[in-house]
C-alpha atoms as a PDB file:
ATOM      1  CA  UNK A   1      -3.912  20.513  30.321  1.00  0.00           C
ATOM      2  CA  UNK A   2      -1.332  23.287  29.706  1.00  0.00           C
ATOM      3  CA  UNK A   3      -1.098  22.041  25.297  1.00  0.00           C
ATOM      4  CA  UNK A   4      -4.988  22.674  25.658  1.00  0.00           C
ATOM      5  CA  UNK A   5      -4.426  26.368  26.708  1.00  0.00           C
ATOM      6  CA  UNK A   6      -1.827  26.658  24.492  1.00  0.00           C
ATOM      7  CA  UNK A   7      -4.132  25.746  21.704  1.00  0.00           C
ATOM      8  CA  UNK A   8      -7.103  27.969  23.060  1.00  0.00           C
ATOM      9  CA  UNK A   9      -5.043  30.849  23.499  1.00  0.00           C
ATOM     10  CA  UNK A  10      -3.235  30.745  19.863  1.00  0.00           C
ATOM     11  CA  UNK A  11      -7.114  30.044  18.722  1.00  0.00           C
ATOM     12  CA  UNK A  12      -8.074  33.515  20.167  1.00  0.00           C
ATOM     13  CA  UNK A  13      -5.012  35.242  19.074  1.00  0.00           C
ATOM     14  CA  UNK A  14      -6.040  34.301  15.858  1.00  0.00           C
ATOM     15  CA  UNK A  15      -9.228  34.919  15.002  1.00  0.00           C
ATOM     16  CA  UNK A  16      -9.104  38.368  17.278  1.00  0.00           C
ATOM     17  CA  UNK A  17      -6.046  39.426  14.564  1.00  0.00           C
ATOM     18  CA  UNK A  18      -8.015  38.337  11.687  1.00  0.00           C
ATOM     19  CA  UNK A  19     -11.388  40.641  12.249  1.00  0.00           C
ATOM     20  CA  UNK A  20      -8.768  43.381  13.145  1.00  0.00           C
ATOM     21  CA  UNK A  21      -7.639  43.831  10.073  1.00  0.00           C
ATOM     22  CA  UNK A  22      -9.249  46.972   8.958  1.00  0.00           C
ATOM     23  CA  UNK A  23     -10.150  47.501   5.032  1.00  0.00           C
ATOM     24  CA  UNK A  24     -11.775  50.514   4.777  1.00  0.00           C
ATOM     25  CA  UNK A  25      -9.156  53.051   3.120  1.00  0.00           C
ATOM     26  CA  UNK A  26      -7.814  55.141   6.199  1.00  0.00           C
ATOM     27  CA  UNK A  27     -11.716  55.768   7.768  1.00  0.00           C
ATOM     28  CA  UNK A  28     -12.398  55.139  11.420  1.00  0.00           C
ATOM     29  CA  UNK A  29     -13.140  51.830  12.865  1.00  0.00           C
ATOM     30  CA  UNK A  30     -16.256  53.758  14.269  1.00  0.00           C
ATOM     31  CA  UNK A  31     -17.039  54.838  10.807  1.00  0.00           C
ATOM     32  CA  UNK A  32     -16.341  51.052   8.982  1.00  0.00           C
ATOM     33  CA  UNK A  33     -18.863  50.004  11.420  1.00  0.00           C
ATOM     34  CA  UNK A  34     -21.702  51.757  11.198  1.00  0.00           C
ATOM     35  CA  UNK A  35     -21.208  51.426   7.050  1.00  0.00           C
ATOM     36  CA  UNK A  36     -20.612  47.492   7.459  1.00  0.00           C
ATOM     37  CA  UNK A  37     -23.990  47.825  10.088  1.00  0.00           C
ATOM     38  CA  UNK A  38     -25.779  49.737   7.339  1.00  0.00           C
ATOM     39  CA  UNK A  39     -25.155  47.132   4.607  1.00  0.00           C
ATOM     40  CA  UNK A  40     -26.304  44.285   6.971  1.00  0.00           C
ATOM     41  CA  UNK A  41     -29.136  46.191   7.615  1.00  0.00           C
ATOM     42  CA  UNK A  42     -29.981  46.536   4.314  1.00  0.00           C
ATOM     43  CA  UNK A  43     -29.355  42.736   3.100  1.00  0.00           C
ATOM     44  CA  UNK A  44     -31.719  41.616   6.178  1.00  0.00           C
ATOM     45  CA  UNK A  45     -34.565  43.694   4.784  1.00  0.00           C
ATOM     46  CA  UNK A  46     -33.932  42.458   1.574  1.00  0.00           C
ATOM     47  CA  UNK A  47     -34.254  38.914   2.484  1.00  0.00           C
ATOM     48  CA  UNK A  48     -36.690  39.387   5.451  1.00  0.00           C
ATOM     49  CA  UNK A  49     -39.226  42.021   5.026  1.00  0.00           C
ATOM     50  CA  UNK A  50     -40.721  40.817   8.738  1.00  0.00           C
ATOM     51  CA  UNK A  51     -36.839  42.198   9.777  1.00  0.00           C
ATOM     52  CA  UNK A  52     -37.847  45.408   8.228  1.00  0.00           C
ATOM     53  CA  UNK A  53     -41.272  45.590   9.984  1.00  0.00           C
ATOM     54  CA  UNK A  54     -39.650  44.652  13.580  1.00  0.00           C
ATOM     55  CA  UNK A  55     -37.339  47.236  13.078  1.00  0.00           C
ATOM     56  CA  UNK A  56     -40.164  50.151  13.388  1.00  0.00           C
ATOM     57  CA  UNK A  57     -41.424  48.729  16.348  1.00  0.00           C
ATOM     58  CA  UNK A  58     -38.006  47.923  18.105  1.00  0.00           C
ATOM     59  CA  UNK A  59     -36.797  50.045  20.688  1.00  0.00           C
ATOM     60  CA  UNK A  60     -33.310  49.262  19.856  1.00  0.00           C
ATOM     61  CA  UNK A  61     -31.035  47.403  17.084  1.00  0.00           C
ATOM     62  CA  UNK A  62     -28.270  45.901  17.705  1.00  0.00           C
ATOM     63  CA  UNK A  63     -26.293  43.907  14.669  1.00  0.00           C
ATOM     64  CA  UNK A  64     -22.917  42.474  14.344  1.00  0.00           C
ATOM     65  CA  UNK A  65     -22.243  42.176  10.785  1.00  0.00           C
ATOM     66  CA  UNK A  66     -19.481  40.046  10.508  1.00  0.00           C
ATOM     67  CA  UNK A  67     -18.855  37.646  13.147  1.00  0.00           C
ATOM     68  CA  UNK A  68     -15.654  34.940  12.533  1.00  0.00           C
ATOM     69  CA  UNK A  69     -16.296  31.656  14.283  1.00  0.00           C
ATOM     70  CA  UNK A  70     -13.310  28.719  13.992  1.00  0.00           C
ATOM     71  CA  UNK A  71     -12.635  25.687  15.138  1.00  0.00           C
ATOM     72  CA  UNK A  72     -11.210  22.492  16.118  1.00  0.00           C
ATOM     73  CA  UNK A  73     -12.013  20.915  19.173  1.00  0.00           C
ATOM     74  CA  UNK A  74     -11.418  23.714  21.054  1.00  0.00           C
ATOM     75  CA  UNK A  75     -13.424  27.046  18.719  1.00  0.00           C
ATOM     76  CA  UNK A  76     -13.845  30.647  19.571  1.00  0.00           C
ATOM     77  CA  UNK A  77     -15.778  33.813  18.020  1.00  0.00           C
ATOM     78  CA  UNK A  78     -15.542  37.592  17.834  1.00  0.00           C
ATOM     79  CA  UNK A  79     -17.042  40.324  16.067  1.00  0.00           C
ATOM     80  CA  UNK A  80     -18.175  44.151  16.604  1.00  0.00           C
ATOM     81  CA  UNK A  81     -21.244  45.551  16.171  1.00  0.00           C
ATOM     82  CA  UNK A  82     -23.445  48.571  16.157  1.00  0.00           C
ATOM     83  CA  UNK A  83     -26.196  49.474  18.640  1.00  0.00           C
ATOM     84  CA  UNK A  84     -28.937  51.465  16.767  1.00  0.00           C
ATOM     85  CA  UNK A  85     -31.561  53.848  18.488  1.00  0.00           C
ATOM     86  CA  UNK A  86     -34.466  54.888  15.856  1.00  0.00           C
ATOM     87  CA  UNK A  87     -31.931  55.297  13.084  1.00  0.00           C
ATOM     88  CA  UNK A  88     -28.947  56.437  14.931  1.00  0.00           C
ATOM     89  CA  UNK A  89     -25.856  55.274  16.200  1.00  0.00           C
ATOM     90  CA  UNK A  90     -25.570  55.410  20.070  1.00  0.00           C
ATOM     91  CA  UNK A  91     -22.830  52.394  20.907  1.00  0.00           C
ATOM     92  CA  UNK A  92     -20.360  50.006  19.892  1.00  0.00           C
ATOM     93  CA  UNK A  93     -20.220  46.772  20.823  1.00  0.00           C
ATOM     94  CA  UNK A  94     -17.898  43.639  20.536  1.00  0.00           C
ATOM     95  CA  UNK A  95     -19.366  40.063  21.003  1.00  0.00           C
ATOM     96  CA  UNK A  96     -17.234  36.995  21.769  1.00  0.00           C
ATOM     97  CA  UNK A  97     -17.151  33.478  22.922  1.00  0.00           C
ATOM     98  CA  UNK A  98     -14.569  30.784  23.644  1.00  0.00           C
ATOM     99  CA  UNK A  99     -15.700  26.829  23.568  1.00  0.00           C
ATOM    100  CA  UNK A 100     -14.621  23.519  23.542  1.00  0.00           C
ATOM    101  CA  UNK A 101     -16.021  19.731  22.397  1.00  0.00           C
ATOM    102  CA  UNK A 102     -16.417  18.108  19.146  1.00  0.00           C
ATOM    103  CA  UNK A 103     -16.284  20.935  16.494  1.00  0.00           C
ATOM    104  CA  UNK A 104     -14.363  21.889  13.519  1.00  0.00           C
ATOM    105  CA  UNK A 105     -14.820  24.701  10.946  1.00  0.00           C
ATOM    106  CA  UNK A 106     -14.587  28.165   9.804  1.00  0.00           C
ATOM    107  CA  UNK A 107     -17.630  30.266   9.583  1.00  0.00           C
ATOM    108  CA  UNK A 108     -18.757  34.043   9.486  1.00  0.00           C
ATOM    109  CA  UNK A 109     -22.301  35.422   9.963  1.00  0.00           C
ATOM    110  CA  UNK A 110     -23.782  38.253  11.001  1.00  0.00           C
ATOM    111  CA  UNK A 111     -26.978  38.855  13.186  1.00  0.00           C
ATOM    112  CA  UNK A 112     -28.893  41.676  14.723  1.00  0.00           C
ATOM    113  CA  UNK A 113     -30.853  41.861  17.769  1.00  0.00           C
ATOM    114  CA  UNK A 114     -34.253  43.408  17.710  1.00  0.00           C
ATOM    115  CA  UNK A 115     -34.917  44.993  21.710  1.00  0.00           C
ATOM    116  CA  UNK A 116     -38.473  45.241  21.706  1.00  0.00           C
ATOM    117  CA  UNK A 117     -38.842  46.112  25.552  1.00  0.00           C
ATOM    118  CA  UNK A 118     -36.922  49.809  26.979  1.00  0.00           C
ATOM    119  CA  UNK A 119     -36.298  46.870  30.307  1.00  0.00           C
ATOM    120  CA  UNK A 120     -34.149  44.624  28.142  1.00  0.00           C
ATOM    121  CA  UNK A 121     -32.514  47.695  25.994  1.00  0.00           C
ATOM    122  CA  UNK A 122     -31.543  48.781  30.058  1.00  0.00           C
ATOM    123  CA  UNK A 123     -30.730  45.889  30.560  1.00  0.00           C
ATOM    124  CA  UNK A 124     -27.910  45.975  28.049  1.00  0.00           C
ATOM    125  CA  UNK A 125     -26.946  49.258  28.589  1.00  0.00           C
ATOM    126  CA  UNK A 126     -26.477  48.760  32.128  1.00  0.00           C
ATOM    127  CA  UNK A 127     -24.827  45.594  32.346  1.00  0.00           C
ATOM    128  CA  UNK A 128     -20.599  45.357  32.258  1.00  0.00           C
ATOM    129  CA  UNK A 129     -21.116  42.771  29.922  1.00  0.00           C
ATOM    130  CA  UNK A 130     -23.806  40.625  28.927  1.00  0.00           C
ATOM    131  CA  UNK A 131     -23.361  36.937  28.599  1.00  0.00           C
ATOM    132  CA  UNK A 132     -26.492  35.674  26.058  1.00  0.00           C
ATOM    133  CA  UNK A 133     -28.225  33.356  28.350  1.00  0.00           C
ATOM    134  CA  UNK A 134     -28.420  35.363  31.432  1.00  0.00           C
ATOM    135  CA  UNK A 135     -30.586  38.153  31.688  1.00  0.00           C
ATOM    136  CA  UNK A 136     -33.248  38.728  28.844  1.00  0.00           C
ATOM    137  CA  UNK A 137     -34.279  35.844  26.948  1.00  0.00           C
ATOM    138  CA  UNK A 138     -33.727  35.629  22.430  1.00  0.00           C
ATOM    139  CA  UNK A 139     -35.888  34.368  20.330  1.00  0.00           C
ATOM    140  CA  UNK A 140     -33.594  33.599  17.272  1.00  0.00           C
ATOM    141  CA  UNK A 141     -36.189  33.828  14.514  1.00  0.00           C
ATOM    142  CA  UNK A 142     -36.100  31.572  11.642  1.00  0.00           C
ATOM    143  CA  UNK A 143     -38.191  32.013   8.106  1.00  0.00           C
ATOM    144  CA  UNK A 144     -41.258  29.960   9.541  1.00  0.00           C
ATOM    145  CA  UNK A 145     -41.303  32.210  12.326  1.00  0.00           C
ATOM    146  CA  UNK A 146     -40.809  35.423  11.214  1.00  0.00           C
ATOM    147  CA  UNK A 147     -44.160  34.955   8.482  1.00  0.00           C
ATOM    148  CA  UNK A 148     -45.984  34.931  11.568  1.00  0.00           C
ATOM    149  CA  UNK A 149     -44.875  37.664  13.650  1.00  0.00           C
ATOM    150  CA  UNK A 150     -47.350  40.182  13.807  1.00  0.00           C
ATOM    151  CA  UNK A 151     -47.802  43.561  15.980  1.00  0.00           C
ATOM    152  CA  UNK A 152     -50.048  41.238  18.354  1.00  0.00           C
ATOM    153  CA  UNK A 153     -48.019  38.100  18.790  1.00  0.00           C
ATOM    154  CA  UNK A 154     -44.516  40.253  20.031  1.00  0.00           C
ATOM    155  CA  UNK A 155     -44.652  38.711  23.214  1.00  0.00           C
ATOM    156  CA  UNK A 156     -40.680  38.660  23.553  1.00  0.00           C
ATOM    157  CA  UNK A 157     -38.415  41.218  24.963  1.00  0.00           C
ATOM    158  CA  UNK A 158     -35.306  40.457  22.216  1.00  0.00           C
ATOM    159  CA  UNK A 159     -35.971  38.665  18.688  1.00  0.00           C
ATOM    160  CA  UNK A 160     -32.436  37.686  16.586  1.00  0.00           C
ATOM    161  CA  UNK A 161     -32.258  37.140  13.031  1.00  0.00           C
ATOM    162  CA  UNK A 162     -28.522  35.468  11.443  1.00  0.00           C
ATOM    163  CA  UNK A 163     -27.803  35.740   8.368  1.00  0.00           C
ATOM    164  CA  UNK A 164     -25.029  35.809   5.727  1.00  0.00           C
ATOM    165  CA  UNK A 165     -24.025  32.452   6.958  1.00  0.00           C
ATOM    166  CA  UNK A 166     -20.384  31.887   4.987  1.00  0.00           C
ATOM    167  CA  UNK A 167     -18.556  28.729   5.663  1.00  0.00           C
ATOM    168  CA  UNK A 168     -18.872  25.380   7.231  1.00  0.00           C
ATOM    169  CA  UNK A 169     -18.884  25.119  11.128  1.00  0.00           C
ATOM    170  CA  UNK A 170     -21.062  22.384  12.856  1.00  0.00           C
ATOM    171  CA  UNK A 171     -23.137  23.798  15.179  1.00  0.00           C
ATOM    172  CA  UNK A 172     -23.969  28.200  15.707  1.00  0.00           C
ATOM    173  CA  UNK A 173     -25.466  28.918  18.695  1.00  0.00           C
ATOM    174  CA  UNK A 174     -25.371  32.482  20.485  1.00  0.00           C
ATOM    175  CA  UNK A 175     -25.728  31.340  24.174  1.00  0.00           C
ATOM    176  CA  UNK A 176     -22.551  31.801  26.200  1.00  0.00           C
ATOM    177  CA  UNK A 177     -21.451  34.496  23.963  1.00  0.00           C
ATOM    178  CA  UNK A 178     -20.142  37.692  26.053  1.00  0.00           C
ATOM    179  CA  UNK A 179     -21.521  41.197  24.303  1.00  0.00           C
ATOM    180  CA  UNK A 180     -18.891  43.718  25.700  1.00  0.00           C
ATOM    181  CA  UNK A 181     -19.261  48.108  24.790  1.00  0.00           C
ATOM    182  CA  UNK A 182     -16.165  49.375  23.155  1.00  0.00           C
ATOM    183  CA  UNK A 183     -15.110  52.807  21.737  1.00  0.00           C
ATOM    184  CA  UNK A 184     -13.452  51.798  18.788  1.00  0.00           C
END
């Protein structure tokens, strides 16, 4: 059991130094967020205009544009994102997830979170830590789905769109996933 920790652990160490790495030219981490968060943003839109039109009605955003997800039997992921309140910037969070079972791969993605209820958005806010499965249910919302969301069928308190899907990884789920605030 011990080589399998070993291997988990130098997984982690890993992938956690690798989405470290900062490129953005001497800004703040704070600030390389919320310009990574505004590009994702903006490529969503682009490719979903139903994103765009959920985002007016949301009561909060959060996205995570870059998450790093590896692999081999034993796989982990970890990103940081950007909680959004009507257009601003009011938290930073960091979203990651250990697992094991038949998997190999390297991917990245990015997704955002669209709280449409002020019970989930507390929800977040007040929890020290929220694992994706407890609490609040998502609706991850693919391209069928989102051509028929309309201002009368948002029955959901959170909808999730991924995108910017890089790589090859069997399997992307969220569930299990730990979403953790940070002040970077």
């Amino acid at each position: 059991m011990k080589p399998i920790a070993l291997w988990a652990g130098l997984l982690l160490a890993l992938l956690f130094t690798l989405t470290g790495c900062q490129t953005g030219g001497g800004i703040s981490r704070a600030a390389q967020l919320d310009r990574d968060a505004d590009f994702a943003l903006r490529k969503l839109y682009d490719s979903s205009p139903e994103a765009r039109k959920l985002a007016a009605r949301a009561k909060g955003i959060l996205v995570f544009p870059d998450i790093v997800k590896g692999g081999f039997l034993f796989g982990a992921y970890y990103g940081d994102g950007v909680l959004r309140k009507h257009g601003r910037t009011v938290g930073y969070y960091n979203n990651s997830a250990f697992s094991y079972g038949l998997q190999a791969g390297v991917q990245s993605f990015g997704y955002a979170l669209f709280f449409m209820s002020d019970g989930a958005l507390g929800y977040l806010d007040q929890s020290n830590g929220w694992e994706i499965g407890v609490g609040p249910s998502i609706v991850i919302v693919d391209a069928g789905m989102a051509k028929s969301l309309t201002t009368t069928t948002l029955q959901h308190d959170i909808y999730g769109f991924v995108f910017d899907q890089k790589g090859l990884m069997a399997g992307l789920g969220l569930q299990g996933s730990k979403i953790t605030r940070i002040n970077p």
